[in-house]
Protein backbone atom coordinates (compact mmCIF):
# COMPACT_ATOMS: atom_id res chain seq x y z
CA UNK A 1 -17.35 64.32 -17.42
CA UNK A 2 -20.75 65.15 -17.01
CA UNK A 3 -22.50 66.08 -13.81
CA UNK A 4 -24.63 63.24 -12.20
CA UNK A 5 -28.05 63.46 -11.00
CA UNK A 6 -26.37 62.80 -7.46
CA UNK A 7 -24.33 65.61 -7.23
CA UNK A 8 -26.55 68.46 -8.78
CA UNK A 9 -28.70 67.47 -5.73
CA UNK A 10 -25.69 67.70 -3.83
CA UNK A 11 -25.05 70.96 -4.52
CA UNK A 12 -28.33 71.98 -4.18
CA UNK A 13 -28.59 70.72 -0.76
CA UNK A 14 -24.75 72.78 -0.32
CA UNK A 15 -26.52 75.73 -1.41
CA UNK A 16 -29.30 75.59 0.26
CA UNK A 17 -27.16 74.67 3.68
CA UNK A 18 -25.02 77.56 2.92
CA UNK A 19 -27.84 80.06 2.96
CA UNK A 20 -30.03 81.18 6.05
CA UNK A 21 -33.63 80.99 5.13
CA UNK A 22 -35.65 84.11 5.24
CA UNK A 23 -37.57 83.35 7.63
CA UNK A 24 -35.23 82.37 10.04
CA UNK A 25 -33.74 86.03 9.81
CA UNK A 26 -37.88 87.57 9.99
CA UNK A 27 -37.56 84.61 13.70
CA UNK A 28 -34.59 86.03 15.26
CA UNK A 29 -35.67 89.75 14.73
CA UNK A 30 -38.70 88.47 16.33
CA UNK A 31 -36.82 86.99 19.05
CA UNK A 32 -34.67 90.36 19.43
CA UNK A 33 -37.52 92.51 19.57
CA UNK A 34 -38.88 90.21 22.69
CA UNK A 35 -35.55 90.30 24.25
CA UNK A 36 -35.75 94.57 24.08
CA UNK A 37 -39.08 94.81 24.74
CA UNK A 38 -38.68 92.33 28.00
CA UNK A 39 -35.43 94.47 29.39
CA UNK A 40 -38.30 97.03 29.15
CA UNK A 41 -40.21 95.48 31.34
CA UNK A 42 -37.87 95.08 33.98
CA UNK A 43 -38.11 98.73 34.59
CA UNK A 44 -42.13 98.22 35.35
CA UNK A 45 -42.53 98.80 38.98
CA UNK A 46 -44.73 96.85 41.15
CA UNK A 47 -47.50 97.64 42.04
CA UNK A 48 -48.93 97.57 45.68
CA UNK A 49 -50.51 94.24 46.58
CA UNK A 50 -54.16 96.33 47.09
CA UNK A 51 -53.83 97.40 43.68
CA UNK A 52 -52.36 94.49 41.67
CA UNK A 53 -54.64 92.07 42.08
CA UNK A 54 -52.49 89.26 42.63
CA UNK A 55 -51.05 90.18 39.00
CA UNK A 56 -48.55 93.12 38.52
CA UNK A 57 -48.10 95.27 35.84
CA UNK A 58 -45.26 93.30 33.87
CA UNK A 59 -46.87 90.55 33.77
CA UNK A 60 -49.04 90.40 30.91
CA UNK A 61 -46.94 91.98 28.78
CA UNK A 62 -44.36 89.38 29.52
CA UNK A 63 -46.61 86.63 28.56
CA UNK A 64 -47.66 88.16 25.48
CA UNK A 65 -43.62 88.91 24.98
CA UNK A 66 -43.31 84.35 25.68
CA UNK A 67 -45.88 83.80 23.19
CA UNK A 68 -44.31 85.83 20.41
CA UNK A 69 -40.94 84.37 21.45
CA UNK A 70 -42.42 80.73 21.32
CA UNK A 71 -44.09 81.10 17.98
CA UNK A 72 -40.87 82.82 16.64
CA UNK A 73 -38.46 79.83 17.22
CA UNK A 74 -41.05 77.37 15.76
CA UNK A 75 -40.77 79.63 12.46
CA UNK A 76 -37.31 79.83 12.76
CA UNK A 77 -37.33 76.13 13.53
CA UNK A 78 -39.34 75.44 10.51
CA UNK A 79 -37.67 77.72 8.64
CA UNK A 80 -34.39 74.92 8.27
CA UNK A 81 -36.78 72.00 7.43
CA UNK A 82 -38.16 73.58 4.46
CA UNK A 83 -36.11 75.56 1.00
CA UNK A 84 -37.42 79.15 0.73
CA UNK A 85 -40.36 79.80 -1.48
CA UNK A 86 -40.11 82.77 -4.04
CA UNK A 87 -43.03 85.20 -2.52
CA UNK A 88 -44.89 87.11 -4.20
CA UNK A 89 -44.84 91.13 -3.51
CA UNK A 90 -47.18 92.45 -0.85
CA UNK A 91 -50.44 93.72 -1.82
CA UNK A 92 -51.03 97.57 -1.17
CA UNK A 93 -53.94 96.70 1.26
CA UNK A 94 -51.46 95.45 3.54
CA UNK A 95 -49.40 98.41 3.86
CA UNK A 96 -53.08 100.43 4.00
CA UNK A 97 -54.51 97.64 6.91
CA UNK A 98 -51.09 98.39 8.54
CA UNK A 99 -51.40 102.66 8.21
CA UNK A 100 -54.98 101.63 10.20
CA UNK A 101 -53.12 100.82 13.32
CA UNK A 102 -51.50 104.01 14.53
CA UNK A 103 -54.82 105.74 13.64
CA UNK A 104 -56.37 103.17 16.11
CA UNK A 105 -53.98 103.94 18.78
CA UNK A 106 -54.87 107.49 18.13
CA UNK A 107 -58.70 106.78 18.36
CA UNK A 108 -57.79 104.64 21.17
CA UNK A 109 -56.63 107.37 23.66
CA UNK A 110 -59.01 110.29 22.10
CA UNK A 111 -62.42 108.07 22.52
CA UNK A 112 -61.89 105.43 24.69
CA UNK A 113 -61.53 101.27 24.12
CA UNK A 114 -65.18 100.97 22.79
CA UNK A 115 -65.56 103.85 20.16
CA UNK A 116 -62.24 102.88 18.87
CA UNK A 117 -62.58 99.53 18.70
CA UNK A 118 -66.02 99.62 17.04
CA UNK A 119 -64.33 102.41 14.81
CA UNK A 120 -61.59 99.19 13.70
CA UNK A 121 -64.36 96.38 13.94
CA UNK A 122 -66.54 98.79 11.20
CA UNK A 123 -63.56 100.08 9.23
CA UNK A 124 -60.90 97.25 8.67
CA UNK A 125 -63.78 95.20 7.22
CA UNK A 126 -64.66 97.54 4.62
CA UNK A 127 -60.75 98.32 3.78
CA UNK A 128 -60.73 95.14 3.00
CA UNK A 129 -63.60 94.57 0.50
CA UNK A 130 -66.51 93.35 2.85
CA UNK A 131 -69.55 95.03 1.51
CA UNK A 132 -71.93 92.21 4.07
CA UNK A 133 -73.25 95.27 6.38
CA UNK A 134 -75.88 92.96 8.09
CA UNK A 135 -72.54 90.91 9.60
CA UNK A 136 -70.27 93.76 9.91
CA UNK A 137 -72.59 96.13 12.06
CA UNK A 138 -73.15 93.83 14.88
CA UNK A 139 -69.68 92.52 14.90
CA UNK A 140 -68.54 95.82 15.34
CA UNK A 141 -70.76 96.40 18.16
CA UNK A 142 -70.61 93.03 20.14
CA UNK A 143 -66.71 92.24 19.38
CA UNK A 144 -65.66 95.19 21.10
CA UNK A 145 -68.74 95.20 24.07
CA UNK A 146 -67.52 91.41 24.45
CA UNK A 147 -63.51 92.37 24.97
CA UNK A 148 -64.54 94.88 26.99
CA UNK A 149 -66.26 92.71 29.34
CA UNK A 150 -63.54 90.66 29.28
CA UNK A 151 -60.70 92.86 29.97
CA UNK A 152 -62.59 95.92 32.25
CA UNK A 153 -65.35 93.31 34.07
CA UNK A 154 -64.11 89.71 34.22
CA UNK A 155 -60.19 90.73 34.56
CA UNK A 156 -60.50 93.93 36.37
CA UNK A 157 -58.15 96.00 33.72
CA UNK A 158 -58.53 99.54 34.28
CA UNK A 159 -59.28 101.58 31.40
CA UNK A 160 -58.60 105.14 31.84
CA UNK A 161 -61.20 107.30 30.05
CA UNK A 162 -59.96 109.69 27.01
CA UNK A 163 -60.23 113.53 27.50
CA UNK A 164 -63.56 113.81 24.73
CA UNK A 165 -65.14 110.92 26.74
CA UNK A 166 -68.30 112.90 27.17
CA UNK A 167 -70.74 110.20 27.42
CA UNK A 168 -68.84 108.70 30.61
């Protein structure tokens, strides 16, 4: 007896019940990685009230850590409601934008928050194709002068200064 329409989409829906999406898996390694990185917070110690600023050290990074964690069980949420997608294979320029980081967080602590930051504002940019140097030059230079007034005026974050900051 031949299958029905009925219960091929049955066993579709059996299948796809069976499986757990890939996404969900990407969510919960998400979720774990919070869970580590907040333990690691736990070890922060506080600092004195004089210094803090009403906000101690763990703080922020335990908001960013509720963000990530919030986001992640709405993809892993999402993840149930909808049947995976075949992806394609990841460009190269995402494994290159992704080598860019650890060179920022080298440029970071040998020039400071501004050099580095204009250094990623200029350079990511071009990685990727943007050849516009009349946008790109001044949103390297006022992206990173406006975070910085952000984080080191308005917030009172502390940057320490990086051994070659001569011009300090």
């Amino acid at each position: 007896m031949p299958d029905s329409p009925q219960s091929g989409e049955r066993a579709a829906k059996q299948r796809f019940a069976a499986r757990i999406p890939g996404d969900a898996i990407a969510g919960a390694a998400v979720l774990a990685f919070c869970f580590a990185a907040y333990l690691v917070t736990l070890t922060f110690r506080e600092a004195p009230a004089a210094i803090a600023q009403n906000v101690q050290p763990a703080t922020f990074p335990r908001m960013v850590l509720a963000v990530m964690a919030v986001l992640a069980g709405v993809i892993i949420f999402q993840s149930f409601r909808t049947a995976d997608k075949k992806r394609k294979p990841l460009k190269p320029m995402v494994w290159f934008s992704a080598l860019v980081m650890p060179g920022f967080v080298i440029a970071f602590y040998l020039l400071g928050i501004l050099p580095a930051m204009t250094l990623l504002c200029l350079g990511l940019p071009v990685l990727w194709g943007e050849r516009r140097f009349a946008i790109i030059v001044p949103y390297s230079i006022v992206f990173p002068v406006a975070i910085y007034l952000l984080f080191a005026v308005v917030l009172k974050v502390h940057f320490e200064p990086s051994p070659l900051a001569f011009w300090r």
